[in-house]
N, C-alpha and C. Protein backbone atom coordinates (compact mmCIF):
# COMPACT_ATOMS: atom_id res chain seq x y z
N UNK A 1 0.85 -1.18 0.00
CA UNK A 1 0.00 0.00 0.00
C UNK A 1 0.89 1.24 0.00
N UNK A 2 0.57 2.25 -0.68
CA UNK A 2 0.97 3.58 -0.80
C UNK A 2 0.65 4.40 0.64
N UNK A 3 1.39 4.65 1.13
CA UNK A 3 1.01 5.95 1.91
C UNK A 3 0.81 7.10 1.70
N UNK A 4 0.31 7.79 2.17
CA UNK A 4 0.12 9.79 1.90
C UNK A 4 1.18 10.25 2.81
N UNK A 5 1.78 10.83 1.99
CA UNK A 5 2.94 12.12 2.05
C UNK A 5 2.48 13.39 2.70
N UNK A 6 3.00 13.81 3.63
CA UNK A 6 2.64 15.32 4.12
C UNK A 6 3.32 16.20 3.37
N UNK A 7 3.09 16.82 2.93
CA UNK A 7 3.51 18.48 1.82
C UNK A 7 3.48 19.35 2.52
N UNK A 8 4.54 20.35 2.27
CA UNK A 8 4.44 21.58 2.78
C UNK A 8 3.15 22.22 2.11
N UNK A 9 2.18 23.22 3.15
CA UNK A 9 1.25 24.05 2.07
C UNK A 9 2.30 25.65 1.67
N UNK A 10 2.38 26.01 0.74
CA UNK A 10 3.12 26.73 0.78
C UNK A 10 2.55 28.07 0.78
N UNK A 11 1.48 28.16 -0.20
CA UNK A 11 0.35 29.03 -0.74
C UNK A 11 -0.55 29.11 0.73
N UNK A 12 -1.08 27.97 1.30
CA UNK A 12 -2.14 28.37 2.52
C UNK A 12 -3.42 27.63 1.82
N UNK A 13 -3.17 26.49 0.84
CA UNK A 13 -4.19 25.63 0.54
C UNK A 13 -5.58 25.53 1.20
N UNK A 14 -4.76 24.81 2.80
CA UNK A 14 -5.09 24.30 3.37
C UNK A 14 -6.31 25.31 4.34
N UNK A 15 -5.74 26.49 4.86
CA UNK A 15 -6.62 27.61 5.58
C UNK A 15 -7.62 28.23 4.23
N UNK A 16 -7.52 28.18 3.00
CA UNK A 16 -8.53 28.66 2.45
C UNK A 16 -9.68 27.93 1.63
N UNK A 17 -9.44 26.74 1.69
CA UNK A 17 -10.45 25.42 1.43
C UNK A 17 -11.76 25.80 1.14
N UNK A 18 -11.78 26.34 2.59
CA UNK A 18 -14.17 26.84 2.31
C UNK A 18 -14.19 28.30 1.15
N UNK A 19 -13.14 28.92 1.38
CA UNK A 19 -13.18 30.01 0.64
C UNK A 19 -12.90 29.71 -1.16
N UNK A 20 -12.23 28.32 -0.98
CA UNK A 20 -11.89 28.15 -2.75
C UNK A 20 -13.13 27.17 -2.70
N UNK A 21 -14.23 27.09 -2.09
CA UNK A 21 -15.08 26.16 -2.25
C UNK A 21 -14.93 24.92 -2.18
N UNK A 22 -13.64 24.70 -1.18
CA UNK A 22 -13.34 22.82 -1.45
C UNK A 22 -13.52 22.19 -0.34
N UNK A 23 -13.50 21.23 -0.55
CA UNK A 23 -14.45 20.63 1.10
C UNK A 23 -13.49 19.91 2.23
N UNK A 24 -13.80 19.92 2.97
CA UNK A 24 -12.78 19.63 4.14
C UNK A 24 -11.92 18.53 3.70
N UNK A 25 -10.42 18.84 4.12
CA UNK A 25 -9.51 17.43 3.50
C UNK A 25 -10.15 16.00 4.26
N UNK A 26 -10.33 16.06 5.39
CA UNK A 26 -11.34 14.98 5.75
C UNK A 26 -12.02 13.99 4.61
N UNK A 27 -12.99 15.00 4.35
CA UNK A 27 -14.46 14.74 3.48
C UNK A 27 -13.57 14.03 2.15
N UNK A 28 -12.50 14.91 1.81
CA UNK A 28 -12.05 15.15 0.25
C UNK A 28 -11.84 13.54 0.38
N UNK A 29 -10.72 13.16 1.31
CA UNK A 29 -9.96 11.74 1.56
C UNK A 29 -11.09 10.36 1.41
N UNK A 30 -12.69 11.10 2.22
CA UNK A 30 -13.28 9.87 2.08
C UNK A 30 -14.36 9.85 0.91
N UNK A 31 -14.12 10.99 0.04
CA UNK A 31 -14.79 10.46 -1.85
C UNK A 31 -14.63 9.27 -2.48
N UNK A 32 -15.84 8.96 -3.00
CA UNK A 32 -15.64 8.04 -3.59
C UNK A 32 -14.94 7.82 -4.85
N UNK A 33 -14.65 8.62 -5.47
CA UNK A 33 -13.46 9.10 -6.39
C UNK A 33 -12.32 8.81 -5.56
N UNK A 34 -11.96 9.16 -4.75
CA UNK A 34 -10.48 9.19 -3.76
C UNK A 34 -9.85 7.80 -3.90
N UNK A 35 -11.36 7.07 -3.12
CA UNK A 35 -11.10 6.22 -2.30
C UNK A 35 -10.66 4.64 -3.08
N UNK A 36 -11.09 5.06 -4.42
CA UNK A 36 -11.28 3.81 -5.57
C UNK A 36 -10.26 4.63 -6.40
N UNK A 37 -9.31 5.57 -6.07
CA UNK A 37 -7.77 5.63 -6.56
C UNK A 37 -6.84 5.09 -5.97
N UNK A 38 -7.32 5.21 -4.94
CA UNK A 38 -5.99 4.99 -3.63
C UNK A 38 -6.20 3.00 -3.70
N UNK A 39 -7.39 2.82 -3.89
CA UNK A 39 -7.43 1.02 -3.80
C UNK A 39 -7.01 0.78 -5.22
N UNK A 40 -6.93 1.50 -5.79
CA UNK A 40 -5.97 0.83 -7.66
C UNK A 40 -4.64 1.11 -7.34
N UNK A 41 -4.03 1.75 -6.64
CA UNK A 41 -2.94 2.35 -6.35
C UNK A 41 -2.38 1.10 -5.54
N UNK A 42 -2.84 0.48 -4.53
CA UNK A 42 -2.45 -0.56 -3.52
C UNK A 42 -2.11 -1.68 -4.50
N UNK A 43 -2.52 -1.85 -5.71
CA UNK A 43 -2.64 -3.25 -6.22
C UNK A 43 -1.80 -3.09 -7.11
């Protein structure tokens, strides 16, 4: 299995999320889009 990498935010990604309209990294991680990359990714 792949792990997730911590990144520097450099820009402030991360503090302006609701403001770029994007949804909590939480939420983002458990899409179902995400979640059926990350399981093709393992294999």
């Amino acid at each position: 299995m792949h792990p997730l990498y911590w990144v520097d935010d450099l820009v402030g990604l991360d503090a302006r999320r609701k403001e770029l309209s994007l949804p909590p990294i939480r939420e983002y991680l458990q899409m179902e889009m995400m979640v059926k990359f990350c399981a093709a990714m393992a294999k």
